[in-house]
N, C-alpha and C. Protein backbone atom coordinates (compact mmCIF):
# COMPACT_ATOMS: atom_id res chain seq x y z
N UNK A 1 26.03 -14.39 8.79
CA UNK A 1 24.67 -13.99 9.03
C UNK A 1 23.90 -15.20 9.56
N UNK A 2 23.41 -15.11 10.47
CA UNK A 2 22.22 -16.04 11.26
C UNK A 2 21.46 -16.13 10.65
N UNK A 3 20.56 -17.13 11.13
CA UNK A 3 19.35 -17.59 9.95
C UNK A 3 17.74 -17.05 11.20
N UNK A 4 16.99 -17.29 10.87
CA UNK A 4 16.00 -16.38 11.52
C UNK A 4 15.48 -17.35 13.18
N UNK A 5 15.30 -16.96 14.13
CA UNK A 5 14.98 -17.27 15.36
C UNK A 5 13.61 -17.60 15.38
N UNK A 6 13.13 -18.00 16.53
CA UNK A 6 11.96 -18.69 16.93
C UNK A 6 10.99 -17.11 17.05
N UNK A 7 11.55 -16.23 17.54
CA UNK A 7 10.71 -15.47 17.96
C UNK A 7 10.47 -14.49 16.49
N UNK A 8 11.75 -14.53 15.36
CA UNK A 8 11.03 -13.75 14.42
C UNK A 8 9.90 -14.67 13.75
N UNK A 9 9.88 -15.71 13.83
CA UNK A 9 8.71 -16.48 13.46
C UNK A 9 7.45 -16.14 13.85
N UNK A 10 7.43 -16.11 14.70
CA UNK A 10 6.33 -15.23 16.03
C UNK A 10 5.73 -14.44 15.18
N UNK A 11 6.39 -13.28 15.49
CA UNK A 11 6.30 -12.14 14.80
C UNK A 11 5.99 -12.17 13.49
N UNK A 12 6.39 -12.71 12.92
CA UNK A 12 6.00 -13.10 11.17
C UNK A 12 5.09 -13.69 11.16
N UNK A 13 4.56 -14.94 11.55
CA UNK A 13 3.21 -15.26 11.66
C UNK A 13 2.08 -14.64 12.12
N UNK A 14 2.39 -13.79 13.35
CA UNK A 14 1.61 -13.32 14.10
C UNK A 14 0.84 -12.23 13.07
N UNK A 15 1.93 -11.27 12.24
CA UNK A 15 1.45 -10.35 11.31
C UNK A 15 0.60 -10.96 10.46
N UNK A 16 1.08 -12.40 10.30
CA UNK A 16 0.27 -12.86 8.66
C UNK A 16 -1.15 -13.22 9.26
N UNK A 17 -1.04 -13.39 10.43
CA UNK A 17 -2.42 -13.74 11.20
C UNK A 17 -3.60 -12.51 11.60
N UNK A 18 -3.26 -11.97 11.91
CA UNK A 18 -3.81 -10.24 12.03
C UNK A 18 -3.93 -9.78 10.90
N UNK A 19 -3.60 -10.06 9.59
CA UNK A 19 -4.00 -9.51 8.34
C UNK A 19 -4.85 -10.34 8.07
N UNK A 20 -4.67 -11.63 8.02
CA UNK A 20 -6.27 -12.15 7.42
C UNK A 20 -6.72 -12.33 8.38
N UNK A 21 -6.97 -11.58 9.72
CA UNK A 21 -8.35 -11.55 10.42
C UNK A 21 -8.58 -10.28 10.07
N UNK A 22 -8.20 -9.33 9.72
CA UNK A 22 -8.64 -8.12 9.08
C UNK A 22 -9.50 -8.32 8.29
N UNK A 23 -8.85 -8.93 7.39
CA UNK A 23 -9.94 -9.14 5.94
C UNK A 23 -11.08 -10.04 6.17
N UNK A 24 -10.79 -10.77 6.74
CA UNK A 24 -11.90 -12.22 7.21
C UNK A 24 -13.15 -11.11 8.52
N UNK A 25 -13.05 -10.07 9.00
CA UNK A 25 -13.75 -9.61 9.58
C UNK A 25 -14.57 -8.94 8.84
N UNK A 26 -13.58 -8.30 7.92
CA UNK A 26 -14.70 -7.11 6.92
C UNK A 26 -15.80 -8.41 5.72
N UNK A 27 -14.89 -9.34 5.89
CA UNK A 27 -15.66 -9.83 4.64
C UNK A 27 -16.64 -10.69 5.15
N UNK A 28 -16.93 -10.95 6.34
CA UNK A 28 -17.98 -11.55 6.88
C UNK A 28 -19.11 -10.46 7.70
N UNK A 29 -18.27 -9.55 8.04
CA UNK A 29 -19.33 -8.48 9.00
C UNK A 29 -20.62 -7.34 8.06
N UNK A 30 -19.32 -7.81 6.58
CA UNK A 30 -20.64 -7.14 5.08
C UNK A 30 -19.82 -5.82 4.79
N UNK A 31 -20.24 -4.90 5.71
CA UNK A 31 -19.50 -3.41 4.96
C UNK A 31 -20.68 -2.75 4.19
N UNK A 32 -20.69 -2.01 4.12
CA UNK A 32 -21.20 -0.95 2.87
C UNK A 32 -20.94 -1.18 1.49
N UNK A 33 -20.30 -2.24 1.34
CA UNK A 33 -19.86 -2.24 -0.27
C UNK A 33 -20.85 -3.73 -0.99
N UNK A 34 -21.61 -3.98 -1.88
CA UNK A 34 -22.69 -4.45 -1.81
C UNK A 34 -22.52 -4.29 -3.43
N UNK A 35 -22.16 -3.72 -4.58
CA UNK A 35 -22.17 -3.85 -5.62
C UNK A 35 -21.04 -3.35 -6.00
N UNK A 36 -20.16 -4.36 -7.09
CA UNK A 36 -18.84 -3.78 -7.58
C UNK A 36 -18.73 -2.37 -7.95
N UNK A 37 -19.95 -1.70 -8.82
CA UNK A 37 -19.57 0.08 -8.88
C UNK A 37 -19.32 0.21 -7.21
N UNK A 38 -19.15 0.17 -6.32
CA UNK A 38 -19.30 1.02 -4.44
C UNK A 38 -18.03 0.09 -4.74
N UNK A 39 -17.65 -1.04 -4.97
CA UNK A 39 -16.16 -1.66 -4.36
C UNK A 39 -15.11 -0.88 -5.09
N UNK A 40 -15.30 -1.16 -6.31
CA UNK A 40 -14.20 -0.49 -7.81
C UNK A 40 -14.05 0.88 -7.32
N UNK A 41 -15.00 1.93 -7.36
CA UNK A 41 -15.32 3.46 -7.93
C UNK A 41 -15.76 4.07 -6.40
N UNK A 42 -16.18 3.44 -5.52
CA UNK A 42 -16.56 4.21 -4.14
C UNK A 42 -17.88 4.96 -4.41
N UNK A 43 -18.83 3.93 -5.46
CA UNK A 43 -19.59 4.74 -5.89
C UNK A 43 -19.94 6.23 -6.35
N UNK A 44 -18.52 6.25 -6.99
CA UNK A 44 -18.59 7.73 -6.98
C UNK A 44 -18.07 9.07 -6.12
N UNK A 45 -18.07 8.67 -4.97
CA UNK A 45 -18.77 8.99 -3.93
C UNK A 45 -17.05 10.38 -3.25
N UNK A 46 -15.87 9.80 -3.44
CA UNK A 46 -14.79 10.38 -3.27
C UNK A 46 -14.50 11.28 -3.61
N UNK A 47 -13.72 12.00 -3.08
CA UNK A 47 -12.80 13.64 -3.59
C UNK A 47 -11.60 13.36 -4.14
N UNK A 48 -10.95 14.07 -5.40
CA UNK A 48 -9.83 13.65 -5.73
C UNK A 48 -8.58 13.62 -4.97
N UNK A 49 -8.74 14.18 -3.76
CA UNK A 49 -7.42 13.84 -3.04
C UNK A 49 -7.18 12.63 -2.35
N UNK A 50 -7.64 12.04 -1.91
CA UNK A 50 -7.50 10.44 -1.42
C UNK A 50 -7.52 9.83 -2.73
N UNK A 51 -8.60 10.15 -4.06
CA UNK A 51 -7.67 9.46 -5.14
C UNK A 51 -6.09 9.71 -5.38
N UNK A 52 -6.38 10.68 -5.78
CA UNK A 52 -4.37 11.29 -6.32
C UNK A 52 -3.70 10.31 -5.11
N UNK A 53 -3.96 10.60 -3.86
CA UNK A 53 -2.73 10.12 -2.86
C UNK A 53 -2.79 8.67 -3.22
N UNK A 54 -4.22 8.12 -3.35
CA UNK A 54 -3.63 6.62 -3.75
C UNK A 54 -3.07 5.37 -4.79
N UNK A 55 -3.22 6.94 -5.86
CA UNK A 55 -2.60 6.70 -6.98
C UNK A 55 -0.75 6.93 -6.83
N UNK A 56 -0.34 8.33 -5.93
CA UNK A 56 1.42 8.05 -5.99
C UNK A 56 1.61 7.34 -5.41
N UNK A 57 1.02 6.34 -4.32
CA UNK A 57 1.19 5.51 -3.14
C UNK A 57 1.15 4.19 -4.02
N UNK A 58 0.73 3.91 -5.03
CA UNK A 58 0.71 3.07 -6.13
C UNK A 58 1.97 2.93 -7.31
N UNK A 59 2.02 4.00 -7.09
CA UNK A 59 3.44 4.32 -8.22
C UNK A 59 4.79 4.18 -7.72
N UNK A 60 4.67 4.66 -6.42
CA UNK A 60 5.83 4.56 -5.65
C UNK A 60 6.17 3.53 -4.92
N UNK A 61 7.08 3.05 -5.52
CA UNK A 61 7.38 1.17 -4.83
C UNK A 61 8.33 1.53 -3.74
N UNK A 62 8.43 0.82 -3.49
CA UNK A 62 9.51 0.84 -2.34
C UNK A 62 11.23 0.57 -3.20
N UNK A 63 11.12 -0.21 -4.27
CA UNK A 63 12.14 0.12 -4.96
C UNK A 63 12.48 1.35 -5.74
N UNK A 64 10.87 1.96 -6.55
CA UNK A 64 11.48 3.45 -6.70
C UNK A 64 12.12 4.17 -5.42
N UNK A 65 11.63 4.41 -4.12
CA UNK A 65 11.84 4.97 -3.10
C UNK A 65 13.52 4.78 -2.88
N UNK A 66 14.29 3.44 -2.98
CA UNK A 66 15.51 3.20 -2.47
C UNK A 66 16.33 3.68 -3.97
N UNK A 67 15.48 4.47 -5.19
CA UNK A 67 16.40 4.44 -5.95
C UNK A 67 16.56 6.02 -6.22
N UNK A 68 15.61 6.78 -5.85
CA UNK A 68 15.24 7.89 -5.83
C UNK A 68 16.73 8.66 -5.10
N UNK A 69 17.01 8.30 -4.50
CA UNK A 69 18.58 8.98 -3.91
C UNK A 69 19.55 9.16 -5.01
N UNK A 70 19.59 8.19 -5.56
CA UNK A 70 21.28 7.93 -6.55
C UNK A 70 20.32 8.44 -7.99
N UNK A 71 19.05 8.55 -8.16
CA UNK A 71 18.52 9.08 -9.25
C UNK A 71 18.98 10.74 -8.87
N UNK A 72 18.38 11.25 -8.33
CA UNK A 72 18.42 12.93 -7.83
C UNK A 72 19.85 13.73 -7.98
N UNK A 73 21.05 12.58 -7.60
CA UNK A 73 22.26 13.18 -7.40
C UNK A 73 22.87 12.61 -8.46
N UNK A 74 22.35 11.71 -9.65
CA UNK A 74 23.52 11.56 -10.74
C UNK A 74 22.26 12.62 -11.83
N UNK A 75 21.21 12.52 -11.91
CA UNK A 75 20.71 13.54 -12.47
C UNK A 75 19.51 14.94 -12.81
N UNK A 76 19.98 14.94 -11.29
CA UNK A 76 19.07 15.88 -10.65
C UNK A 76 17.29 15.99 -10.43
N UNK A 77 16.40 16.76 -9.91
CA UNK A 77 15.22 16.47 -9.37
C UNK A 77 14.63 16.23 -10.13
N UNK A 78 14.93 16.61 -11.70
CA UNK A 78 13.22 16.72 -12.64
C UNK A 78 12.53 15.27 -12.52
N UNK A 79 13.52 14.31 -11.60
CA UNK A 79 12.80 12.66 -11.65
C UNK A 79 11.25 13.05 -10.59
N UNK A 80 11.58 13.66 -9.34
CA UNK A 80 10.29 13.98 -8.96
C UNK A 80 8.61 14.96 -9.21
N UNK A 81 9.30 15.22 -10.25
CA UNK A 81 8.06 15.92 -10.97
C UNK A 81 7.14 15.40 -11.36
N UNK A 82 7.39 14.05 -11.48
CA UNK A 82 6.52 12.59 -11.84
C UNK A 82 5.21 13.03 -10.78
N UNK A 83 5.69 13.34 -9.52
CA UNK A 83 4.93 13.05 -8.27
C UNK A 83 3.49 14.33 -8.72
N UNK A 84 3.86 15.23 -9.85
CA UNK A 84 2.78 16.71 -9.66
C UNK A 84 2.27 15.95 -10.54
C-alpha cells in the first residue's frame, strides 16, 4: 500500500479549508442566532421532523452503519426498530 500523494493532500487540506471558512463566515457575518435559547433549542421555533431526523443522524455512526449488515443476518431486523 502507498502512502498518500501530493494531490491527496490538496484535497485534504483544501476540505479542511472550506470548512473553517464556513464557520468563520457564519460566525463573523452574525446569523439570527443572538441568544443561546435560538442556538441550543431554535428558539423553539422547529417541527419535530428535522428534530427526529437529527436525532437518528446522531445515533447512527458510521460504525453502526458498517455493522448493521452482519447485525440483520446473524440476528435478524428487530436491530432496526431502534430507528421508529
Amino acid at each position: 500500500m502507498a502512502g498518500l500523494d501530493v494531490v491527496d493532500y490538496i484535497v485534504f487540506f483544501s476540505v479542511l479549508l472550506i470548512s473553517a471558512s464556513i464557520g468563520l463566515y457564519y460566525r463573523f457575518t452574525g446569523g439570527k442566532q443572538n441568544t443561546l435559547k435560538e442556538y441550543v433549542l431554535a428558539d423553539r421555533s422547529m417541527s419535530p421532523w428535522p428534530v427526529a431526523c437529527s436525532l437518528m443522524a446522531s445515533f447512527m455512526s458510521a460504525v453502526t452503519l458498517l455493522g448493521v449488515a452482519s447485525e440483520n443476518y446473524n440476528y435478524g431486523t428487530q436491530f432496526m426498530i431502534i430507528n421508529i
